[in-house]
Protein backbone atom coordinates (compact mmCIF):
# COMPACT_ATOMS: atom_id res chain seq x y z
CA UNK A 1 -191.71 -12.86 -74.36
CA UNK A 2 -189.92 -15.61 -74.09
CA UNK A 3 -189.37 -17.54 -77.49
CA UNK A 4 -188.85 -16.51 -80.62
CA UNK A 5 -190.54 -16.77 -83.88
CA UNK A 6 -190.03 -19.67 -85.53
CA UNK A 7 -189.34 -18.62 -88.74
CA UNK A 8 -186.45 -16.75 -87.16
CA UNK A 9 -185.15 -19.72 -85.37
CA UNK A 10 -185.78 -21.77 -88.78
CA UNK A 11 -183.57 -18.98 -90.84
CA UNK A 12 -181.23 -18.88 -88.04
CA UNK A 13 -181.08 -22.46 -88.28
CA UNK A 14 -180.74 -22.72 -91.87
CA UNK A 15 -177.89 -20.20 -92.19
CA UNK A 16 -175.77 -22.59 -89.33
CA UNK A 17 -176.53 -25.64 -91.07
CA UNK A 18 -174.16 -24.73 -94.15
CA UNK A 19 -171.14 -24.18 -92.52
CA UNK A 20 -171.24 -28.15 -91.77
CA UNK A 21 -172.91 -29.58 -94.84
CA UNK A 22 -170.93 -27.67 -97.06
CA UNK A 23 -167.28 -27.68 -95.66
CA UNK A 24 -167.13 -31.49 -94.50
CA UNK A 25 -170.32 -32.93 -96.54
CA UNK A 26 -169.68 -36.39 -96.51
CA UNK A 27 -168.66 -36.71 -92.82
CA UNK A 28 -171.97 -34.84 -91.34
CA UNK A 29 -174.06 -36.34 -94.15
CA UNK A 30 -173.29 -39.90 -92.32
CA UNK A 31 -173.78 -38.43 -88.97
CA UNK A 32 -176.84 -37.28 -89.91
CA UNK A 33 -177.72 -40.48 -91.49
CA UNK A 34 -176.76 -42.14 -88.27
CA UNK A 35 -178.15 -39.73 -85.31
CA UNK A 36 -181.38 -41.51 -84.31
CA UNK A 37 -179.36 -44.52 -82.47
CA UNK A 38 -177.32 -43.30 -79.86
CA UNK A 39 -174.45 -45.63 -80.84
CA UNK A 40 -173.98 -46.99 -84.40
CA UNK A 41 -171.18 -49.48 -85.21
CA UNK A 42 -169.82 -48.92 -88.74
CA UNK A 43 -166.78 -51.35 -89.44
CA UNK A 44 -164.46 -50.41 -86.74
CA UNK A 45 -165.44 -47.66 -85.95
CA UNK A 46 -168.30 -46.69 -83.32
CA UNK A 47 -170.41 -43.46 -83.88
CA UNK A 48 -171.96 -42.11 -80.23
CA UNK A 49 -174.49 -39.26 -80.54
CA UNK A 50 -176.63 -40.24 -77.09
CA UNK A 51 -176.15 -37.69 -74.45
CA UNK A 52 -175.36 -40.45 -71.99
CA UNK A 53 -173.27 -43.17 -73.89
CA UNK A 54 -170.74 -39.92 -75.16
CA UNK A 55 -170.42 -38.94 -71.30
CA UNK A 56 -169.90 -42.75 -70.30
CA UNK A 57 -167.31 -42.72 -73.47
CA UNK A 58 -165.19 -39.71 -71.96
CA UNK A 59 -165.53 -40.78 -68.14
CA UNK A 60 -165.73 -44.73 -68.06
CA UNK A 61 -163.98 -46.15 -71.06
CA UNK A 62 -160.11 -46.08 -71.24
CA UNK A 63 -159.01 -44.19 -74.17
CA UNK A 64 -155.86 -44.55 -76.09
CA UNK A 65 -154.25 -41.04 -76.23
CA UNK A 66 -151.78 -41.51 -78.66
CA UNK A 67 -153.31 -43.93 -80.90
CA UNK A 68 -153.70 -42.72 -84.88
CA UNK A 69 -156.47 -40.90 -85.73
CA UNK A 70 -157.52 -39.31 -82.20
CA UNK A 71 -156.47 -35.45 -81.33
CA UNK A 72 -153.76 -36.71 -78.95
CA UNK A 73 -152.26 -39.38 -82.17
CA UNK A 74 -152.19 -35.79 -84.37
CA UNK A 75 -150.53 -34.10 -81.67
CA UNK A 76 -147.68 -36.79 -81.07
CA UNK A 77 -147.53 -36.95 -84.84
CA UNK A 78 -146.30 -33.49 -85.15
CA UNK A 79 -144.15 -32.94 -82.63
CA UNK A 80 -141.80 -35.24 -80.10
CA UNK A 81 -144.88 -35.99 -78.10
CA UNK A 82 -145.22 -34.93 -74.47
CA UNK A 83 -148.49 -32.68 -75.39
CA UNK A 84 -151.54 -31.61 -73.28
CA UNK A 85 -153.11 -34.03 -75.86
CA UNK A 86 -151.01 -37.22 -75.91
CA UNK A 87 -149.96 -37.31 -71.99
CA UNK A 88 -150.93 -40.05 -69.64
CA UNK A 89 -151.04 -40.47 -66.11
CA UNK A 90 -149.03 -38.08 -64.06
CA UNK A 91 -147.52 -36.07 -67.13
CA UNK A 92 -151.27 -35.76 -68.07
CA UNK A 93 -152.41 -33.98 -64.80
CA UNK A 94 -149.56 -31.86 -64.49
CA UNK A 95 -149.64 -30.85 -67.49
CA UNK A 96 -153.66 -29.36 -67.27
CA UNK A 97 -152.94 -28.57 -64.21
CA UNK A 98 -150.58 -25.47 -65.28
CA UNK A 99 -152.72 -25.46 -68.47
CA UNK A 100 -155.84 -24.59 -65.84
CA UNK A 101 -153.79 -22.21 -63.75
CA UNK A 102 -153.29 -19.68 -66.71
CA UNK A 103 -156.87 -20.33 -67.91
CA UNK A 104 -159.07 -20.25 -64.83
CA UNK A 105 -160.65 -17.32 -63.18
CA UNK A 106 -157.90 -14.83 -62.74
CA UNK A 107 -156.11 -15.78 -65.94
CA UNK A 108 -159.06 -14.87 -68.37
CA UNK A 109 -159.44 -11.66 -66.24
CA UNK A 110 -155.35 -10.83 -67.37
CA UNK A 111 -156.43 -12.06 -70.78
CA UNK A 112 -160.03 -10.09 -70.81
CA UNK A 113 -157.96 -6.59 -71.66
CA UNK A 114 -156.49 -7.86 -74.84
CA UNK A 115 -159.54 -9.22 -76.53
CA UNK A 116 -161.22 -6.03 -75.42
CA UNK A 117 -159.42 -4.01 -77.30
CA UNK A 118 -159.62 -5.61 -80.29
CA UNK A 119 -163.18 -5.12 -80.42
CA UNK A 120 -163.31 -1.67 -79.79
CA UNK A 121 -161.11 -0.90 -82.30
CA UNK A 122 -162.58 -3.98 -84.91
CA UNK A 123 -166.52 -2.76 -84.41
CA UNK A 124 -165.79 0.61 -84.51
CA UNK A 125 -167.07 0.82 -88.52
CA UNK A 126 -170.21 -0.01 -86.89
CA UNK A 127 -170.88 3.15 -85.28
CA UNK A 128 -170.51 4.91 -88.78
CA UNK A 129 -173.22 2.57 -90.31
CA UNK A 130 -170.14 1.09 -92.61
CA UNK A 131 -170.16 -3.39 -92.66
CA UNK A 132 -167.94 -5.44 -91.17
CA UNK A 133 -166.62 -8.78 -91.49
CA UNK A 134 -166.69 -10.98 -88.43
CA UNK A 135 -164.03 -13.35 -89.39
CA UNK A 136 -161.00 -11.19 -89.41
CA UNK A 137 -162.19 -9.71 -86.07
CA UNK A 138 -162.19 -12.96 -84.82
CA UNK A 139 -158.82 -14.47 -86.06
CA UNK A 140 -157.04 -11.24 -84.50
CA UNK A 141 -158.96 -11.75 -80.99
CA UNK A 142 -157.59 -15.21 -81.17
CA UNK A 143 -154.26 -14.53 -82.05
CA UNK A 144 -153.94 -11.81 -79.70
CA UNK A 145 -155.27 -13.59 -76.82
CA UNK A 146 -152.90 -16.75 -77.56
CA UNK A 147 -149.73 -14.05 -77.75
CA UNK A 148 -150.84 -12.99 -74.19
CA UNK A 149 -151.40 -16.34 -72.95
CA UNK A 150 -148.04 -17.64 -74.31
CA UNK A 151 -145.80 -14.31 -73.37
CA UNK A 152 -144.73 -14.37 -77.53
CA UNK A 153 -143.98 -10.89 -79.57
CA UNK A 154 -145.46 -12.33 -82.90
CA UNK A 155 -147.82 -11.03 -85.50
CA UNK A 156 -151.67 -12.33 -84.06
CA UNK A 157 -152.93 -12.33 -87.37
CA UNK A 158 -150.09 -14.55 -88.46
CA UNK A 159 -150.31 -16.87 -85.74
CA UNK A 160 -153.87 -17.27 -86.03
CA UNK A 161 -153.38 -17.84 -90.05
CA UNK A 162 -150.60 -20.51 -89.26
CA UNK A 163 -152.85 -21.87 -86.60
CA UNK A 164 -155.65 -22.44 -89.15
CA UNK A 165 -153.12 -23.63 -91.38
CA UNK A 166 -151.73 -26.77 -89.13
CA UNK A 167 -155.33 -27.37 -88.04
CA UNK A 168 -156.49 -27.70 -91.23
CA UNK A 169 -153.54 -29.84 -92.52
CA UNK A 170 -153.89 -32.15 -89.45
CA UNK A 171 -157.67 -32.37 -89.88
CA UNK A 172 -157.64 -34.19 -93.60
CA UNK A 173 -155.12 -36.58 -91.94
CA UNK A 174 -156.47 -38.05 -88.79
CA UNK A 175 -160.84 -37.26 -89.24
CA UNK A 176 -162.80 -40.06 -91.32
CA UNK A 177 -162.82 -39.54 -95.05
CA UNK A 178 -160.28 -39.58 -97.63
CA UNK A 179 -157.03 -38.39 -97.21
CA UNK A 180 -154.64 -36.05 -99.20
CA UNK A 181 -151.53 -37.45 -101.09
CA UNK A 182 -148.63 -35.40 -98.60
CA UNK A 183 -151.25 -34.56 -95.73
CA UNK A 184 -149.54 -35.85 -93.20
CA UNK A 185 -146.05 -33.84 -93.99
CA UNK A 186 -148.40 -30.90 -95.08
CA UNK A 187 -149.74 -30.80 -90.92
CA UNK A 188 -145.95 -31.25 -89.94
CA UNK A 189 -144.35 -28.57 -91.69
CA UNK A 190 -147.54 -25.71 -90.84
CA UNK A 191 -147.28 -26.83 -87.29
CA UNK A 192 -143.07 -26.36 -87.29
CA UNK A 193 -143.86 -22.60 -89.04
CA UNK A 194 -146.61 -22.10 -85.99
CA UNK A 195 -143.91 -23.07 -83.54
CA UNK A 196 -141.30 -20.48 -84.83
CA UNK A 197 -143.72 -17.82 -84.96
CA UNK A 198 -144.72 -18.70 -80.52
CA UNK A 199 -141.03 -18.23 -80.03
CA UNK A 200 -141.40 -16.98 -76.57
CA UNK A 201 -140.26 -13.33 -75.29
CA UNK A 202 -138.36 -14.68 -72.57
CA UNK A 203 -137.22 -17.58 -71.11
CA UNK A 204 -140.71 -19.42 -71.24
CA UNK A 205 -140.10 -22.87 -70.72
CA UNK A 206 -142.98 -24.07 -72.23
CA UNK A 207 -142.55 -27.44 -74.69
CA UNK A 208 -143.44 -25.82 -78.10
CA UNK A 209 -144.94 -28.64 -79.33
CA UNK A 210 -147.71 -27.65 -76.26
CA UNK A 211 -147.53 -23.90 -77.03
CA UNK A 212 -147.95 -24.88 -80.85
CA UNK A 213 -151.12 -27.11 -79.76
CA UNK A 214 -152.64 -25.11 -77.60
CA UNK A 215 -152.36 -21.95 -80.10
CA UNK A 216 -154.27 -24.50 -82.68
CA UNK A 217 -156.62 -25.28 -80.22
CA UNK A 218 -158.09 -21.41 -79.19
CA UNK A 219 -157.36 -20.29 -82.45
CA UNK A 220 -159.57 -22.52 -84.38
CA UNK A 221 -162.39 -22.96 -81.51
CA UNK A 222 -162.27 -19.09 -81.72
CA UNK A 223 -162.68 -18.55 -85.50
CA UNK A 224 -165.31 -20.99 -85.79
CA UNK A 225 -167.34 -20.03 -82.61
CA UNK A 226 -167.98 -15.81 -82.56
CA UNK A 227 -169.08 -15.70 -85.86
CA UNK A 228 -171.45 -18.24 -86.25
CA UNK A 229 -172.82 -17.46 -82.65
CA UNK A 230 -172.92 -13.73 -83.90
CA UNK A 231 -174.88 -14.70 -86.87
CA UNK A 232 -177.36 -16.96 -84.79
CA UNK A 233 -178.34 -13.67 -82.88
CA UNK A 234 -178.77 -11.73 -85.97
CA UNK A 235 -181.36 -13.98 -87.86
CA UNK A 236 -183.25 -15.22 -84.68
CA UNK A 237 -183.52 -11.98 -83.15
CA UNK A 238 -181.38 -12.58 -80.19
CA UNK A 239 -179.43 -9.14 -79.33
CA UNK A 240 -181.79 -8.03 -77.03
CA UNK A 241 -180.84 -11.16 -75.17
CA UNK A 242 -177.52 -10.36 -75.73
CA UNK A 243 -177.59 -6.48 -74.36
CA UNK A 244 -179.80 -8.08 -70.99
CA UNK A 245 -176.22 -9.04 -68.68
CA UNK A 246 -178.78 -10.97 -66.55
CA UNK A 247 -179.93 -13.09 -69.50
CA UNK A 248 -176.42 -13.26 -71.46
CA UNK A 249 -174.60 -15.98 -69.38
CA UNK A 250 -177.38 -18.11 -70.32
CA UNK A 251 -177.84 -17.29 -73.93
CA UNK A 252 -173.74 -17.60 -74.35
CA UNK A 253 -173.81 -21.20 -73.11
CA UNK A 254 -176.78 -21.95 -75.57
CA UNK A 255 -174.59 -20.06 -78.15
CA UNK A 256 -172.41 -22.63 -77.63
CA UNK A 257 -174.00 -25.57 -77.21
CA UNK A 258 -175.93 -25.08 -80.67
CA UNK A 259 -172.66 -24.05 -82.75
CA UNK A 260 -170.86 -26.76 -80.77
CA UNK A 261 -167.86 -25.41 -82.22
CA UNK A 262 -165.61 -28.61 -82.15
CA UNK A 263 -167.92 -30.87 -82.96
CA UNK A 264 -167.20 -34.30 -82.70
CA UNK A 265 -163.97 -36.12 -80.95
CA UNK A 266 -162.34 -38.76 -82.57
CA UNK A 267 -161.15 -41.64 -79.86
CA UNK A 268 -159.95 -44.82 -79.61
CA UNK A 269 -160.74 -47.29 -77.11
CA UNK A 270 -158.10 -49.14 -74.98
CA UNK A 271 -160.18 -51.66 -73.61
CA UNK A 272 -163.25 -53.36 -73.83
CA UNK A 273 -166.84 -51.87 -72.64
CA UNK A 274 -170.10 -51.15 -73.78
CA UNK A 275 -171.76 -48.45 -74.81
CA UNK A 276 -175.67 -48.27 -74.67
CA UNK A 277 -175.51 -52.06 -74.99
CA UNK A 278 -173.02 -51.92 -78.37
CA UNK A 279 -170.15 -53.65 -77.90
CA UNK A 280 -166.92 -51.88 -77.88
CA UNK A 281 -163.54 -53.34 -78.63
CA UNK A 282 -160.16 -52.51 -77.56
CA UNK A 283 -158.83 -50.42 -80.45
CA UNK A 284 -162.62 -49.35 -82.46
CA UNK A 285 -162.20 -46.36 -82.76
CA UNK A 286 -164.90 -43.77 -81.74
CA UNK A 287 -166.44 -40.59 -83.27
CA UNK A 288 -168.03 -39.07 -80.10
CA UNK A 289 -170.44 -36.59 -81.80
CA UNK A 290 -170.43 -33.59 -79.44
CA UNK A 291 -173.24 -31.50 -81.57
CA UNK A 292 -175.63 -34.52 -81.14
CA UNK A 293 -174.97 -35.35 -77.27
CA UNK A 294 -175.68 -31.64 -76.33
CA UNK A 295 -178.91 -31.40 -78.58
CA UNK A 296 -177.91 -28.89 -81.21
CA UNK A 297 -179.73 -30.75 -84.03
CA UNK A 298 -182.89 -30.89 -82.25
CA UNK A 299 -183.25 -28.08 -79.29
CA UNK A 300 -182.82 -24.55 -80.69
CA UNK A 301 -181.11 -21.94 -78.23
CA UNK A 302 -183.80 -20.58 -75.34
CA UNK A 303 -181.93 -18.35 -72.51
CA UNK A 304 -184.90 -18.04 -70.88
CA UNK A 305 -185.51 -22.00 -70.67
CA UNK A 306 -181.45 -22.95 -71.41
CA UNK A 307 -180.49 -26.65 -71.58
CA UNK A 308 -179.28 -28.23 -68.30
CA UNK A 309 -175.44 -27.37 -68.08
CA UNK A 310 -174.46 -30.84 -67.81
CA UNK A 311 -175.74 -31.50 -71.09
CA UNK A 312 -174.88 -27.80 -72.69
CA UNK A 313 -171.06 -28.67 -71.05
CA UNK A 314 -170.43 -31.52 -72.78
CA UNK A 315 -169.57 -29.82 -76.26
CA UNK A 316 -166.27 -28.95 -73.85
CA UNK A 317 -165.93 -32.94 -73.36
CA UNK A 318 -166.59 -34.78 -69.89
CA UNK A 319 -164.56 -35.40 -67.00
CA UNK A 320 -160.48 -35.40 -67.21
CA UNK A 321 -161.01 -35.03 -70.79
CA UNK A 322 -163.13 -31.32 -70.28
CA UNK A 323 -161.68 -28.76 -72.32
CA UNK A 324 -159.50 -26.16 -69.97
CA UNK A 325 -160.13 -23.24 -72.13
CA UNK A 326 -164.24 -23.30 -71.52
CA UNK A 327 -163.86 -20.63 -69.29
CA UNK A 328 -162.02 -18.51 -71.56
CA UNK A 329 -164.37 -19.60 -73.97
CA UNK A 330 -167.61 -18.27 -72.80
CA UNK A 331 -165.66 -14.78 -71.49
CA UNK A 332 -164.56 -14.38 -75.09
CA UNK A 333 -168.31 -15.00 -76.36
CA UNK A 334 -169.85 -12.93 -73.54
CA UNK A 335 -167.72 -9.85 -74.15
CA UNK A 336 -168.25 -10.25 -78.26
CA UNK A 337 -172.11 -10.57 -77.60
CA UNK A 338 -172.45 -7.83 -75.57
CA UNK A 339 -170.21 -5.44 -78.19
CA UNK A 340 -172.15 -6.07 -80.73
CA UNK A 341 -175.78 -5.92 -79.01
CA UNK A 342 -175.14 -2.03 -79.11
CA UNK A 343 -175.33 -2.02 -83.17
CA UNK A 344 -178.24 -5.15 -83.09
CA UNK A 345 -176.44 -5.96 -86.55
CA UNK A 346 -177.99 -7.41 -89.00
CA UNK A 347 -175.90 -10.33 -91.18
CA UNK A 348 -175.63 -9.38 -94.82
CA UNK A 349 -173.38 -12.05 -96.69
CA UNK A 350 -172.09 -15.26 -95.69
CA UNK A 351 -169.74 -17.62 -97.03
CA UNK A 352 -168.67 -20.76 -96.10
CA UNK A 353 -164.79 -21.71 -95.44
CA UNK A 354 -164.38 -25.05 -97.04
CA UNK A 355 -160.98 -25.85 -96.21
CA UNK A 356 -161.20 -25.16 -92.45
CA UNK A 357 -160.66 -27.86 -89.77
CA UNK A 358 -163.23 -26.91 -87.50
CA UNK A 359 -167.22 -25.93 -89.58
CA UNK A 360 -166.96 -22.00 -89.79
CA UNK A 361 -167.45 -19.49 -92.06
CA UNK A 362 -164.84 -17.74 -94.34
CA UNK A 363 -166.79 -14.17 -94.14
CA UNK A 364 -169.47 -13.11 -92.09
CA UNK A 365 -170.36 -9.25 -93.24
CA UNK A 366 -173.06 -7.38 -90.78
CA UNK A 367 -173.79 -3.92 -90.47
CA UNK A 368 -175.79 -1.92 -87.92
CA UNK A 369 -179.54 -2.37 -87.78
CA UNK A 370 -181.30 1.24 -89.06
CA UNK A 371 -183.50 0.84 -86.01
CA UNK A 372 -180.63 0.92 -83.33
CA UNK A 373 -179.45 4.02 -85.15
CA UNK A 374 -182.88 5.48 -85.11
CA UNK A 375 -182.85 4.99 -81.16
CA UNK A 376 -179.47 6.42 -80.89
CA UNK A 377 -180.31 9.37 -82.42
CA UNK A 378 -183.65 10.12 -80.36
């Protein structure tokens, strides 16, 4: 068999849709509202949801990395500047150069012990048929993997808390939509506590203002990724999928490309262009949409027919601006899938985190499937 029931994929489906319409309503209700031309102009700003124009936006228009209201603008914002985020030219490349080094191949294999463990010990409640909530288990994942990554002694739950924290204080400042009386000093002072708690062990000479980014970065991709993936297996019926390690590379990238965990990139242009024949002006800013470019809305997750992986890539961005940490990324989600396709949970209870940066949910309980007890009792 190669599908699934529909009316799994619909309550699958369903269950996803709520973590966007119901912690950033008015923002996905206009991209929603806007989806059926690739590019929409709106005032100054240009919405992209096309597969092609969002790749031509990341590869062929000049972007300003520093300007307000883009990623890299936050990131100067809080900190002196000279982030992975806010770098041009040679600074730029150097920088994700040594950002790559420590996340490619043989740095997720040093990092693959630490997120291990966690799981063990965080799905263990499983095995004696008693629930468990997602969420923690993934904050603590994510905070332990960034203390690895970063060489730091601190708490991983309170790094990953004070991670959330500074996201979520720098996401009502620089995302469309209303902003908070104090937001702004709000995202400066969380992302100053983040920074004291990634004091390194030794003489790391990482800028903090890059260790504090890059912690807010996995953290919040992280949280907002292994649950909702976890939940998309339980209500489509996905975890034999998930136990098959031929079929699992596969269904993790569709995993991903359906939650499309960050997803949309605000930009602003620094020169002219065009974009599917809409004019673009130096300075418009842009809301590349990554969940619409890579099909989420409209192509439900098949690992036996996955999406090609240029278009499943692109919720990790395009070219020079490609996420570093996709690598880690899908090793994190492969090794979480796999763990729990021994208990074939089931998802319980739900509930929606309102106040996070990135759509997520605040709980996520499951518990073991009587049927995969039955079996491991026979």
């Amino acid at each position: 068999m190669t599908g699934r029931p529909t009316s799994a994929m619909a309550r699958a489906r369903r269950r996803d849709r709520r973590v966007s319409t119901r912690s950033h309503p008015v923002l996905f209700a206009l991209l929603a509202a806007t989806r059926r031309r690739a590019v929409t102009r709106i005032g100054g700003a240009v919405l992209v949801h096309g597969t092609a124009p969002y790749r031509q936006a990341l590869t062929r228009i000049p972007l300003d990395r520093t300007a307000a209201g883009t990623t890299g603008g936050a990131a100067r914002e809080l900190s002196a500047g000279g982030t992975l985020f806010d770098q041009e030219g040679t600074g730029h490349r150097a920088t994700r150069r040594a950002v790559a080094d420590d996340l490619g191949a043989a740095g997720v294999e040093r990092l693959r012990p630490v997120w291990l463990d966690v799981l063990d010990r965080r799905l263990a409640p499983l095995r004696a048929g008693r629930d468990v909530d997602l969420v923690p288990l993934a904050r603590e994942l994510a905070g332990a993997t960034v203390c690895a990554l970063l060489g730091t002694t601190g708490d991983p739950e309170a790094i990953a808390a004070a991670a959330a924290e500074a996201a979520a204080a720098a996401v009502r400042e620089h995302l469309p939509g209303p902003r908070r009386p104090g937001s702004a000093r709000a995202a400066a002072a969380a992302t100053v506590r983040l920074a004291a708690l990634l004091a390194p062990a030794c003489g790391d000479a990482t800028e903090p203002a890059l260790r504090a980014m890059l912690a807010v970065a996995a953290v919040n991709t992280t949280v907002a990724a292994l649950p909702r993936a976890a939940a998309w297996c339980a209500d489509a019926g996905l975890w034999e999928q998930a136990a098959d390690d031929r079929l699992r590379p596969a269904l993790v990238g569709e995993m991903l490309r359906v939650t499309a965990p960050s997803p949309l990139l605000p930009r602003v242009a620094a020169a002219d262009a065009k974009l599917d024949g809409c004019p673009v002006r130096a300075g418009d800013r842009l809301i590349l949409v990554a969940r619409h470019a890579a099909r989420a809305h409209e192509r439900p997750p098949n690992a036996h027919h996955p999406a090609p992986p240029a278009v499943a890539q692109l919720v990790f961005g395009a070219g020079s601006h490609a996420c570093p940490g996709a690598r880690l990324a899908r090793a994190q989600l492969d090794d979480t899938l796999a763990a729990l396709a021994l208990h074939r949970p089931a998802a319980l209870r739900s509930r929606v985190d309102r106040g996070a940066a990135l759509p997520g949910w605040r709980s996520l309980t499951v518990r073991a499937t009587d049927a995969h007890r039955s079996s491991e009792n026979r």
